[in-house]
C-alpha atoms as a PDB file:
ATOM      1  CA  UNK A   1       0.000   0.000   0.000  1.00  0.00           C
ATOM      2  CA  UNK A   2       1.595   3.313  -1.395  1.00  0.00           C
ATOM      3  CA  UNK A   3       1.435   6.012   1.483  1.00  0.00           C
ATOM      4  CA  UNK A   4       0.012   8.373  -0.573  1.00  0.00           C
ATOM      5  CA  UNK A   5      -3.395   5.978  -0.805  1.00  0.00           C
ATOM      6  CA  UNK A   6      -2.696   5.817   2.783  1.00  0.00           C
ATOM      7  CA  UNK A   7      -2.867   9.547   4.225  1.00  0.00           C
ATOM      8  CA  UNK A   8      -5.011  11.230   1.070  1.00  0.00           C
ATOM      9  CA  UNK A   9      -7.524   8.562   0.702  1.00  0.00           C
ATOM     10  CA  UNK A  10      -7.848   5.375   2.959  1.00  0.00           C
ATOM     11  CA  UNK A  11      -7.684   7.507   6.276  1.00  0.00           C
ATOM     12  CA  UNK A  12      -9.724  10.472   5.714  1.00  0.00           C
ATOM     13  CA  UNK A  13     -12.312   7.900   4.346  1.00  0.00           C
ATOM     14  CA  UNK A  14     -12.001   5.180   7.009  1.00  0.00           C
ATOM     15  CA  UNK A  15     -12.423   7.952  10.254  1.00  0.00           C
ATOM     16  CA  UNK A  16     -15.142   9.313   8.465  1.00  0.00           C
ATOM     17  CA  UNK A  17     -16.833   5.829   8.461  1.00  0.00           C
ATOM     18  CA  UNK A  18     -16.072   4.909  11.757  1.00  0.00           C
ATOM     19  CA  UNK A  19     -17.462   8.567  12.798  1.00  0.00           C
ATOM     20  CA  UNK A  20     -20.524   7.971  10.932  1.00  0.00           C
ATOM     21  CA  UNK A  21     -20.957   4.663  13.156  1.00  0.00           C
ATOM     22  CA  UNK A  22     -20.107   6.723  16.234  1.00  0.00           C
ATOM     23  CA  UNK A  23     -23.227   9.335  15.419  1.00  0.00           C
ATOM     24  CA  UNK A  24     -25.319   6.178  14.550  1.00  0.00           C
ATOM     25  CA  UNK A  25     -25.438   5.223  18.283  1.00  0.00           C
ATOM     26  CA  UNK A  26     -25.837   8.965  19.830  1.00  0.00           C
ATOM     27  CA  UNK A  27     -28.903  11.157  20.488  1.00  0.00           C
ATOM     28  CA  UNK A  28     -29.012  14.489  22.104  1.00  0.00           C
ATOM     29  CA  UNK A  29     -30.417  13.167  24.884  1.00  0.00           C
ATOM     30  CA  UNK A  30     -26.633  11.376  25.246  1.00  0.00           C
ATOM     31  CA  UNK A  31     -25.287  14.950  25.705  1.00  0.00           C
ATOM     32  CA  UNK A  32     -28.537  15.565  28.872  1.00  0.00           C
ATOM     33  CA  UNK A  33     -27.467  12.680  30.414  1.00  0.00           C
ATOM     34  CA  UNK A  34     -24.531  14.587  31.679  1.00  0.00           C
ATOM     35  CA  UNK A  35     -27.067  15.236  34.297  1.00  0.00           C
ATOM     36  CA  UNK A  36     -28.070  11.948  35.500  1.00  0.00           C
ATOM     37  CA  UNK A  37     -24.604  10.622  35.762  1.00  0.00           C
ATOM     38  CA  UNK A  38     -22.963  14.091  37.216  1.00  0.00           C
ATOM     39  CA  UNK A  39     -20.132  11.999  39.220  1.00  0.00           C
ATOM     40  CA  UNK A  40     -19.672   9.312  36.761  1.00  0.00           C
ATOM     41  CA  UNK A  41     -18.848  11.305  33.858  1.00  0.00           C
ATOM     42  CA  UNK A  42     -16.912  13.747  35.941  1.00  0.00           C
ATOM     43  CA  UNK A  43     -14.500  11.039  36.886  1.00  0.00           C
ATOM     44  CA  UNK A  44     -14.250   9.687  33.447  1.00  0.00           C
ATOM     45  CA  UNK A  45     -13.393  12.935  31.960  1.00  0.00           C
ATOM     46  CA  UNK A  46     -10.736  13.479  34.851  1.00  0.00           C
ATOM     47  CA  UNK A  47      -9.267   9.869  34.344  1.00  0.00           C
ATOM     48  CA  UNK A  48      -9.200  10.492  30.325  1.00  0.00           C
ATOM     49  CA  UNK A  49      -8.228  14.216  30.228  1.00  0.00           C
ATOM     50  CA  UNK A  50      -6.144  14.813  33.307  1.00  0.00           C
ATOM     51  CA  UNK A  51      -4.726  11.323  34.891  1.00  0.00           C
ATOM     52  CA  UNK A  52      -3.923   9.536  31.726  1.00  0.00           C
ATOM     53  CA  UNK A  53      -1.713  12.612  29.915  1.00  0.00           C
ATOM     54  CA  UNK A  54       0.128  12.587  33.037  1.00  0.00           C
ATOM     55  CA  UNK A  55       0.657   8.671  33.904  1.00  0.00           C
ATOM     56  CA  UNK A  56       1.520   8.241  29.802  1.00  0.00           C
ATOM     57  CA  UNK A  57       4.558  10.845  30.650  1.00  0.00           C
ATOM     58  CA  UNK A  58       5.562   8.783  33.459  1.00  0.00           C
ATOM     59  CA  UNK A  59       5.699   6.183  31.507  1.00  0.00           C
ATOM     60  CA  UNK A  60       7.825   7.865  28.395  1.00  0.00           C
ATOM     61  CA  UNK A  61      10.335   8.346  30.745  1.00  0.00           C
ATOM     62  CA  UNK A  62      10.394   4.431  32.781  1.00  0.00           C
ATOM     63  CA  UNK A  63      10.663   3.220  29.068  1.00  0.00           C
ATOM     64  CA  UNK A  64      12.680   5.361  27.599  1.00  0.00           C
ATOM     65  CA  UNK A  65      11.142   5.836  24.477  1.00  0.00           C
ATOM     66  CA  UNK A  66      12.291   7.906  21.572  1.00  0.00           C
ATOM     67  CA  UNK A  67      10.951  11.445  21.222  1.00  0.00           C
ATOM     68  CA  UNK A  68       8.584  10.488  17.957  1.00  0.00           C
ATOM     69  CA  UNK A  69       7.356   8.015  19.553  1.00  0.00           C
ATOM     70  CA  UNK A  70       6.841   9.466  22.474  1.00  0.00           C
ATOM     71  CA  UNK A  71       4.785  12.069  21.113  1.00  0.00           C
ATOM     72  CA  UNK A  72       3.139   9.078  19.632  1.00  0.00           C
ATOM     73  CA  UNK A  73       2.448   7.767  22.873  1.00  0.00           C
ATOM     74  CA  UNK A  74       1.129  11.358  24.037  1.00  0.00           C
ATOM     75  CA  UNK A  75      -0.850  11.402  20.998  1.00  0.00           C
ATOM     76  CA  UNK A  76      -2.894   8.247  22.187  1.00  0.00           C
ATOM     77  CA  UNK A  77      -2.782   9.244  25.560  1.00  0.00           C
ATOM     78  CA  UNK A  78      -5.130  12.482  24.259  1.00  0.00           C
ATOM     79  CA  UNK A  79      -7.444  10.777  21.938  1.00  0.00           C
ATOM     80  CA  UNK A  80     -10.929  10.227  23.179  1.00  0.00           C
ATOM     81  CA  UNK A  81     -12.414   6.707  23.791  1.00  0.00           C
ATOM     82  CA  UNK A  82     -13.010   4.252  20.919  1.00  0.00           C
ATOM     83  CA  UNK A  83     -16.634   3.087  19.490  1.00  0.00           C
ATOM     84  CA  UNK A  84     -15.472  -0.272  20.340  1.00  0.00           C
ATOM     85  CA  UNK A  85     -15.369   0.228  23.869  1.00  0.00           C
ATOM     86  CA  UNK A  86     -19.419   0.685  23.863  1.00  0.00           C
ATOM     87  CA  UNK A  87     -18.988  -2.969  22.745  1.00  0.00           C
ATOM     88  CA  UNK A  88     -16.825  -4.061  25.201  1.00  0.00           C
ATOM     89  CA  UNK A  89     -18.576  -2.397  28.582  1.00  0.00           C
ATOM     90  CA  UNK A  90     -22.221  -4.040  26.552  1.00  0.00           C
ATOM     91  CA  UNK A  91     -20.401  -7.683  26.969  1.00  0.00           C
ATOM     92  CA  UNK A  92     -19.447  -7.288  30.177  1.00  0.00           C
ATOM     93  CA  UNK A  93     -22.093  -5.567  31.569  1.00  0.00           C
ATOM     94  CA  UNK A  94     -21.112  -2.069  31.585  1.00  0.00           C
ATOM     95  CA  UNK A  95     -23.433   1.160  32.341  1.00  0.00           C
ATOM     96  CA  UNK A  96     -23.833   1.327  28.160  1.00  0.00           C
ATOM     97  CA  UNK A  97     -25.966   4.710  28.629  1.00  0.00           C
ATOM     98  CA  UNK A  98     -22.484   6.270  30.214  1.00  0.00           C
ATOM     99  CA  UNK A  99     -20.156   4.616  27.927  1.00  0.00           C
ATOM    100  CA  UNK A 100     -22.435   6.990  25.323  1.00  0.00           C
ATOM    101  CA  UNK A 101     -22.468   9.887  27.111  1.00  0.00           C
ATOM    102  CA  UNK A 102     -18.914   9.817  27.361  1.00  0.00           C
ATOM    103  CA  UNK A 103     -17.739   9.141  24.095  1.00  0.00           C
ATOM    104  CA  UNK A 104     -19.970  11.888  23.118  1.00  0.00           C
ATOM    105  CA  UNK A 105     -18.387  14.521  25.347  1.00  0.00           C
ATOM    106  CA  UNK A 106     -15.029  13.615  25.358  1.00  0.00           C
ATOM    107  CA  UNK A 107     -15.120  13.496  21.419  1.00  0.00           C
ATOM    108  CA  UNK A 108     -15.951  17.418  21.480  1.00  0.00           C
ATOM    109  CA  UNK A 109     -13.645  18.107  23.990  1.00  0.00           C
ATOM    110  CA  UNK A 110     -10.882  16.206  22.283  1.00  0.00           C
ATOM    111  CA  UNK A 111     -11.017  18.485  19.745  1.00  0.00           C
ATOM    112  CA  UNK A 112      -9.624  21.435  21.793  1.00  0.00           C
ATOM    113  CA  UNK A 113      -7.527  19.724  24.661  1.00  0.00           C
ATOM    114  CA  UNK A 114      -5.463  17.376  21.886  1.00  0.00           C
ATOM    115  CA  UNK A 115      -4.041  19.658  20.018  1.00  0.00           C
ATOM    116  CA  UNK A 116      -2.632  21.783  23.848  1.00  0.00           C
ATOM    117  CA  UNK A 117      -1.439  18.077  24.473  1.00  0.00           C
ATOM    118  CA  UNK A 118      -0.045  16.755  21.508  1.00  0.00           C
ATOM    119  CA  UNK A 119       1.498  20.352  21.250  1.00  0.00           C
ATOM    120  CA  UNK A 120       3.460  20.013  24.326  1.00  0.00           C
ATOM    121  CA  UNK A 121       4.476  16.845  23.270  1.00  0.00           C
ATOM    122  CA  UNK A 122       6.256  18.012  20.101  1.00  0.00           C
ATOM    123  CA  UNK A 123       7.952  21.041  21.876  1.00  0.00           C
ATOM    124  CA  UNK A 124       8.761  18.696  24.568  1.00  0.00           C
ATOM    125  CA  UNK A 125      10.297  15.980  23.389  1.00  0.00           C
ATOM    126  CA  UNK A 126      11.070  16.778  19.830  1.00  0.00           C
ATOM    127  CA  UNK A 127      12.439  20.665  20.749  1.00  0.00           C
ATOM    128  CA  UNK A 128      10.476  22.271  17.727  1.00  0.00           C
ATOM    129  CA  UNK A 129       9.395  25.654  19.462  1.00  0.00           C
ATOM    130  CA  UNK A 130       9.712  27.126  15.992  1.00  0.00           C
ATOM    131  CA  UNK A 131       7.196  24.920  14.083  1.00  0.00           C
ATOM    132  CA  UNK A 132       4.414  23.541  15.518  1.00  0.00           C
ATOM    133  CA  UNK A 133       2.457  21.094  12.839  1.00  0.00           C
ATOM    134  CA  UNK A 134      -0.776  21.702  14.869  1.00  0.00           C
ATOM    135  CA  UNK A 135      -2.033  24.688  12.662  1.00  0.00           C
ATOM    136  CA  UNK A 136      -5.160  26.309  13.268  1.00  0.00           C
ATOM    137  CA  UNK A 137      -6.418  25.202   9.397  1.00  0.00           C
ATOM    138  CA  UNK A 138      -5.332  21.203  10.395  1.00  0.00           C
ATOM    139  CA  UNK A 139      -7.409  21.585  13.735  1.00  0.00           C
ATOM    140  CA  UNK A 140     -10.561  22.748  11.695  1.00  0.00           C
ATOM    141  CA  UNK A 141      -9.551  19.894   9.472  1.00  0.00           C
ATOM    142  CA  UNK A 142      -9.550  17.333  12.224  1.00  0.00           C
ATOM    143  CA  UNK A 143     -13.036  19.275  13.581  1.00  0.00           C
ATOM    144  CA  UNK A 144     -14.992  18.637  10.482  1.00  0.00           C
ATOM    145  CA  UNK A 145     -13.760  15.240   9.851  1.00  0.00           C
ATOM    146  CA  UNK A 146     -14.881  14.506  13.297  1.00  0.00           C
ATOM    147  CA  UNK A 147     -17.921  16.505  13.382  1.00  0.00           C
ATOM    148  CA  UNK A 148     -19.438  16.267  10.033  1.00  0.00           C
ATOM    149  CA  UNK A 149     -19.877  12.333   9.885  1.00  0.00           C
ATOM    150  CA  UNK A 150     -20.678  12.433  13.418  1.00  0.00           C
ATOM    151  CA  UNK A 151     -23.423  14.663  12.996  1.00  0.00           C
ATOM    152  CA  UNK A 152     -24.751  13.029   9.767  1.00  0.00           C
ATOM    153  CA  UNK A 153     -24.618   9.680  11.842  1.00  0.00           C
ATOM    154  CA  UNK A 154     -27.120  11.409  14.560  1.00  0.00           C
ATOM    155  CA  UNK A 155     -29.454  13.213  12.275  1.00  0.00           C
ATOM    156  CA  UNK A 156     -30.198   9.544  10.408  1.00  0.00           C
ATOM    157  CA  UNK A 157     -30.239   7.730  13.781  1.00  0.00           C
ATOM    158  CA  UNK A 158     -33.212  10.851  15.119  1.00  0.00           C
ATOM    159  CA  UNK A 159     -34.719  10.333  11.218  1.00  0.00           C
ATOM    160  CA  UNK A 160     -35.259   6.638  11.160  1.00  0.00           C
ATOM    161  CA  UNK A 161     -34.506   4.028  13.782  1.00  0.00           C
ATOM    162  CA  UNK A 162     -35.339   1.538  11.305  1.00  0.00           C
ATOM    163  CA  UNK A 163     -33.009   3.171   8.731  1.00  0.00           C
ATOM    164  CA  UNK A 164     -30.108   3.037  11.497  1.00  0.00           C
ATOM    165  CA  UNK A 165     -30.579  -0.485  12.855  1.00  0.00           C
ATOM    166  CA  UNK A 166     -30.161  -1.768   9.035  1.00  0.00           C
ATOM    167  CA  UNK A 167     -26.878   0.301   8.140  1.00  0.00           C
ATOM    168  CA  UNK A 168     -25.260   0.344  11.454  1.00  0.00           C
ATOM    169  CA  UNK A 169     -24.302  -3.473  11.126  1.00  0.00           C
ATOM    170  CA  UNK A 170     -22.598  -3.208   7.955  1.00  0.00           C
ATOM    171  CA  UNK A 171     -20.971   0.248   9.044  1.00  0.00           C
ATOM    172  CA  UNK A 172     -19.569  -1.457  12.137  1.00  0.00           C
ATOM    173  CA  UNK A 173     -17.943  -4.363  10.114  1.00  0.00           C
ATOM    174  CA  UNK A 174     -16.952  -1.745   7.591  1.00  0.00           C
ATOM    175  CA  UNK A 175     -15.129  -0.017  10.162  1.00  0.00           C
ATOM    176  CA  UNK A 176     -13.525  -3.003  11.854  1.00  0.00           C
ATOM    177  CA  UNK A 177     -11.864  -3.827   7.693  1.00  0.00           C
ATOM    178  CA  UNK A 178     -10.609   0.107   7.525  1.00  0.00           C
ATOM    179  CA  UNK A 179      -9.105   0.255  10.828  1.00  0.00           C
ATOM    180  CA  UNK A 180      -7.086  -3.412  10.255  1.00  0.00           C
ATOM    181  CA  UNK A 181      -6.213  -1.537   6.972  1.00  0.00           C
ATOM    182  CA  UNK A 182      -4.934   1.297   8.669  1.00  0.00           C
ATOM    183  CA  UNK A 183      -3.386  -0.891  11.444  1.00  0.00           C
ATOM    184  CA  UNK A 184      -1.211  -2.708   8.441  1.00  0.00           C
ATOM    185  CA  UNK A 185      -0.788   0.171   6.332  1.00  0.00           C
ATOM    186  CA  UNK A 186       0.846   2.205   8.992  1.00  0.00           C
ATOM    187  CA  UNK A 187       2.916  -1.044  10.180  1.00  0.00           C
ATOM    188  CA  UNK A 188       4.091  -1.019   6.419  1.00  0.00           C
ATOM    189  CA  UNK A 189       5.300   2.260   6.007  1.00  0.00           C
ATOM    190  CA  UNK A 190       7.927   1.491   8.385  1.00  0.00           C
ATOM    191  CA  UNK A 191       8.253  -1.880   7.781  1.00  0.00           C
ATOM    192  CA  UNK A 192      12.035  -1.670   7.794  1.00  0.00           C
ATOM    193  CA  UNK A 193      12.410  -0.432  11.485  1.00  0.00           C
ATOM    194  CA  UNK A 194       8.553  -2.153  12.709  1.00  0.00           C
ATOM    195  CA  UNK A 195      10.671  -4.806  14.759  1.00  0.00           C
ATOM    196  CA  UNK A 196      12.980  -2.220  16.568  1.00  0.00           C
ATOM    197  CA  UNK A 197       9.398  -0.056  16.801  1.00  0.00           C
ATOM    198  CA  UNK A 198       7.793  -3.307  18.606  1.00  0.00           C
ATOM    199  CA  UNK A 199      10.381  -3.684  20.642  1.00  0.00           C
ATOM    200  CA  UNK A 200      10.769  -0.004  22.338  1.00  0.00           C
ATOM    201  CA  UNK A 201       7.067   0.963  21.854  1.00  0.00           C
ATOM    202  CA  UNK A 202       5.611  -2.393  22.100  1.00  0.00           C
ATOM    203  CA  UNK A 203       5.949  -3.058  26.394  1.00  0.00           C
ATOM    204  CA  UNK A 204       4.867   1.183  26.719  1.00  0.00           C
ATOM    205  CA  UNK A 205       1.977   0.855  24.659  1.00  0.00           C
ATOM    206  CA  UNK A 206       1.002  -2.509  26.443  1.00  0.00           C
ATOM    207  CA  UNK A 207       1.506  -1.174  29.931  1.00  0.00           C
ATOM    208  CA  UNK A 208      -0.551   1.797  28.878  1.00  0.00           C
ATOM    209  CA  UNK A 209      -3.314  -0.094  28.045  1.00  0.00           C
ATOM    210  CA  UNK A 210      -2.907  -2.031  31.548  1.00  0.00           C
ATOM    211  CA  UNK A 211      -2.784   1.276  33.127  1.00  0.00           C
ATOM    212  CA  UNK A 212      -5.629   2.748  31.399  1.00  0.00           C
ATOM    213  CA  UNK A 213      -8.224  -0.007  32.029  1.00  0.00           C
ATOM    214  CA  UNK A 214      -6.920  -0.679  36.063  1.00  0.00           C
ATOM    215  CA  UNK A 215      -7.133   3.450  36.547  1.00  0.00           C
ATOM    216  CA  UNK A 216     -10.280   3.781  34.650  1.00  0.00           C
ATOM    217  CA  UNK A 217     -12.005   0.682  36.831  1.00  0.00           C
ATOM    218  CA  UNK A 218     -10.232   1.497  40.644  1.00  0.00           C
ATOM    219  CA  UNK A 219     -10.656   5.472  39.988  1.00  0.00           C
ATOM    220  CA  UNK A 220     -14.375   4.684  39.735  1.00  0.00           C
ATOM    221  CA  UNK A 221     -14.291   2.405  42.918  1.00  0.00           C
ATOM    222  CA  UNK A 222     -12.871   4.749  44.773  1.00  0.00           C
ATOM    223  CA  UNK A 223     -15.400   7.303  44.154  1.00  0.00           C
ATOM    224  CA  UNK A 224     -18.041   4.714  45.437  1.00  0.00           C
ATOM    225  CA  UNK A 225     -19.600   4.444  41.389  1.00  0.00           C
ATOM    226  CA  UNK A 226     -21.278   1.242  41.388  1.00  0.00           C
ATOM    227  CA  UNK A 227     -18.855  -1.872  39.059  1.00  0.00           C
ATOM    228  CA  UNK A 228     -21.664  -0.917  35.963  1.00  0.00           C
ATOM    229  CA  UNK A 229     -20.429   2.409  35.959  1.00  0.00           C
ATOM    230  CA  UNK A 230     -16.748   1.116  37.042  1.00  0.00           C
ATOM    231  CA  UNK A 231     -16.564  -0.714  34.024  1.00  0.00           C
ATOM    232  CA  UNK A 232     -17.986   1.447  31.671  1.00  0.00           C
ATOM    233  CA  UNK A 233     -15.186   4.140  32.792  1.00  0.00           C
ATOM    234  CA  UNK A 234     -12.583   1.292  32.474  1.00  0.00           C
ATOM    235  CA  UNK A 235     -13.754   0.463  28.669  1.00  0.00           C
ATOM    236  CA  UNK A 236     -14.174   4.122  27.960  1.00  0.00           C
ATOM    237  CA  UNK A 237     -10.293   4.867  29.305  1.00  0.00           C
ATOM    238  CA  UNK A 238      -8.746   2.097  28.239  1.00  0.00           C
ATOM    239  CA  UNK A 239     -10.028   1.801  24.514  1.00  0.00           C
ATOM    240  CA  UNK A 240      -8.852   4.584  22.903  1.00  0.00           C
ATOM    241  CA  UNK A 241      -9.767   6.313  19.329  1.00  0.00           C
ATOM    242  CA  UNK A 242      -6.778   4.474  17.735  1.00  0.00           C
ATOM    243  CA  UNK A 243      -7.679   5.566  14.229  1.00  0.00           C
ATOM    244  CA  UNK A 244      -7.603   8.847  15.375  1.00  0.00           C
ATOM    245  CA  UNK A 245      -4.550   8.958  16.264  1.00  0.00           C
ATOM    246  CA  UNK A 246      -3.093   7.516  13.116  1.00  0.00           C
ATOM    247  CA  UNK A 247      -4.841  10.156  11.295  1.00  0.00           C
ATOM    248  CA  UNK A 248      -3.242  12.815  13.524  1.00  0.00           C
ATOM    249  CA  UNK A 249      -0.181  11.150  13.226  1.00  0.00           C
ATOM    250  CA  UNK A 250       0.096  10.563   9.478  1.00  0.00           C
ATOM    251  CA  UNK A 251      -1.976  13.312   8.122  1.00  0.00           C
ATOM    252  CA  UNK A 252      -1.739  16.374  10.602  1.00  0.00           C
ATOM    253  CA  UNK A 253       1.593  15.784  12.506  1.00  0.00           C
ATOM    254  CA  UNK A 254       3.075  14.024   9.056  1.00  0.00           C
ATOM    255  CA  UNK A 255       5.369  11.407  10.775  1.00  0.00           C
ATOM    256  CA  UNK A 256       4.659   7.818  10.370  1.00  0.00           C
ATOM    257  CA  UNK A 257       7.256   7.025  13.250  1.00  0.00           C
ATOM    258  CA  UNK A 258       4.529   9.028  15.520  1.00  0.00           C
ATOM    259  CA  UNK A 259       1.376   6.522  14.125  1.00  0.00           C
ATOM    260  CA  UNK A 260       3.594   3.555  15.408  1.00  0.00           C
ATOM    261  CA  UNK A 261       2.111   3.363  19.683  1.00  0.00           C
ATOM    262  CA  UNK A 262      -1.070   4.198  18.719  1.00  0.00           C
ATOM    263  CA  UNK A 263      -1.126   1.402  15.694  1.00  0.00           C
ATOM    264  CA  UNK A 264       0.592  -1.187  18.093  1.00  0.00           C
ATOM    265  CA  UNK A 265      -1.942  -0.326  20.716  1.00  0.00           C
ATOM    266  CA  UNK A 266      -4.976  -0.754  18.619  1.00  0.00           C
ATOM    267  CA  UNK A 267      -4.175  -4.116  18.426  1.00  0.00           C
ATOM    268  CA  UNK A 268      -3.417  -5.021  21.995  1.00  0.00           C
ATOM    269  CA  UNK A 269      -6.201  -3.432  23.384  1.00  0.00           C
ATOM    270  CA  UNK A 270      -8.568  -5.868  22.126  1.00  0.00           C
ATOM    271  CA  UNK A 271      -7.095  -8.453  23.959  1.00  0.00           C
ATOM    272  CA  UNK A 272      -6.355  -6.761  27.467  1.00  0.00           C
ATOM    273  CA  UNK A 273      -9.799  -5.460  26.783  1.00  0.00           C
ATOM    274  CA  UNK A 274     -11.211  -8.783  26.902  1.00  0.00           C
ATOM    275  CA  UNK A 275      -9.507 -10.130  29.368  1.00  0.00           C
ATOM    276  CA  UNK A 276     -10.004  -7.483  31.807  1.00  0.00           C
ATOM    277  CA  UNK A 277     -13.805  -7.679  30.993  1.00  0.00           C
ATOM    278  CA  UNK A 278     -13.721 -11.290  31.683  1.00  0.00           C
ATOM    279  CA  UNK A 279     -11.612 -10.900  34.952  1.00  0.00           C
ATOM    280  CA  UNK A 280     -13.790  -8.069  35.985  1.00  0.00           C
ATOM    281  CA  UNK A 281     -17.553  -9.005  34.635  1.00  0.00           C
ATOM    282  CA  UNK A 282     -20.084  -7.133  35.897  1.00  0.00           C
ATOM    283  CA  UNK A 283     -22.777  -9.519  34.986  1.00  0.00           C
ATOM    284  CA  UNK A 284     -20.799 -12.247  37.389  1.00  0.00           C
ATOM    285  CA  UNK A 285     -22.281  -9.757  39.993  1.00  0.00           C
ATOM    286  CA  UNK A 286     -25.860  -9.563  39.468  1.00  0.00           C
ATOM    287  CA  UNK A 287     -27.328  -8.965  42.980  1.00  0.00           C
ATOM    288  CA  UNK A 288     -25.590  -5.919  42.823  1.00  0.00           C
ATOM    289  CA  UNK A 289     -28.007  -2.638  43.324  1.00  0.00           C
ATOM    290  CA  UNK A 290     -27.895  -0.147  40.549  1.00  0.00           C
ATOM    291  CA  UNK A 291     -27.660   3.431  41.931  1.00  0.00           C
ATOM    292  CA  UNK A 292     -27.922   6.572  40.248  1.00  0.00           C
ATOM    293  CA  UNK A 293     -24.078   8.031  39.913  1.00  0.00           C
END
């Protein structure tokens, strides 16, 4: 796969997809429901926007990594949760409703709190205070590419439920094909250094993912939220927006060395996803009461 089908085709198409199946499962009543789950959300939106920046720097530094790739780490570290983890907190009886709520919110406040991150990250580790690749015209980009799908995705789901139970099938296997694409067309751009990649990235991005789900789950605990909610913050933290990133990465930022964590990490996740879900089910405690968080 040439790299120019890559960035000016394949991954513009493939996130709009994926955001189109993202607006497919949200309402506006997803954005209200801030209300009913005031402390839930709130400590999902700390974990994701305030804990996991700063544990993902930590971690930079115990591992060493190089500066593109630990921008590339960064990167991931900023991007909201993934449609997939709705999925994942469904099988093992997560609070679905929150899992909604805060994919929605943290998808329109990624928009403004990446770019400060991932910002930081290049002066920070890559020393370019002249040139940030961040422009304002590339965040507008990344807006609408977000937005506009997203927003077509909710006006056909408030049109015709009917309409969005037949498509969003086929758009969610659609999506899974694009982002494998992605996964392996990234992976083959640097196929010449992918081994060495693996090997400095590849323990980083795993204990990330660790991280993310075990902070996500024990942050929520802590606050008293009820293991429904728990999990649902678990799935939402630890299942990031991998595609995302890659965009970002390749298109925006313009370094395939920087696409490298988040690609690696979009394919462990599924597995320390499911294995934390399994270790953790929800549904293996059914006599527990559901509160309002």
């Amino acid at each position: 796969m040439e790299s120019n089908i890559l960035t000016s085709v394949l991954m513009p198409i493939a996130l709009g997809v994926i955001m189109f199946g993202l607006g497919l499962s949200l309402t506006i009543d997803d954005f209200k429901r801030v209300y009913k789950y005031p402390k839930a959300v709130f400590v999902g939106l700390f974990c994701q926007l305030l804990i996991l920046p700063v544990a993902c720097f930590g971690l930079i530094y115990l591992f060493g990594l190089s500066p593109e790739l630990a921008v590339g780490l960064m990167l991931l570290a900023a991007s909201p949760g993934g449609p997939t983890a709705n999925l994942y907190s469904h099988l093992f009886g997560g609070n679905v409703a929150l899992n909604i709520t805060l994919t929605a919110v943290n998808s329109v406040l990624a928009l403004f709190t990446l770019p400060l991150i991932v910002n930081f990250s290049i002066q920070h580790f890559m020393h370019l205070h002249e040139v940030v690749p961040l422009q304002l015209s590339k965040v507008i980009e990344v807006f609408l590419i977000v937005m506009i799908p997203v927003s077509i995705g909710m006006w056909v789901n408030s049109k015709s439920k009917k309409m969005t139970t037949k498509i969003a099938g086929m758009v969610k296997i659609l999506s899974a094909i694009f982002l494998v694409l992605i996964i392996v067309g990234a992976i083959y751009k640097e196929k010449q250094n992918i081994v060495v990649y693996f090997k400095q990235a590849g323990l980083a991005a795993l204990s990330f993912n660790i991280l993310s789900l075990m902070l996500g789950y024990f942050m929520a605990r802590i606050f008293s939220i009820n293991k429904s909610s728990s999990m649902a913050i678990a799935m939402e933290v630890g299942i990031h927006n991998g595609t995302l990133a890659i965009y970002i990465a390749l298109i925006v930022i313009g370094n395939s060395v920087v696409s490298i964590p988040a690609a690696i990490y979009s394919i462990i996740m599924f597995f320390t996803a499911l294995l934390f879900g399994y270790l953790f089910n929800v549904k293996k405690n059914t006599l527990e009461p559901v509160v309002k968080e």
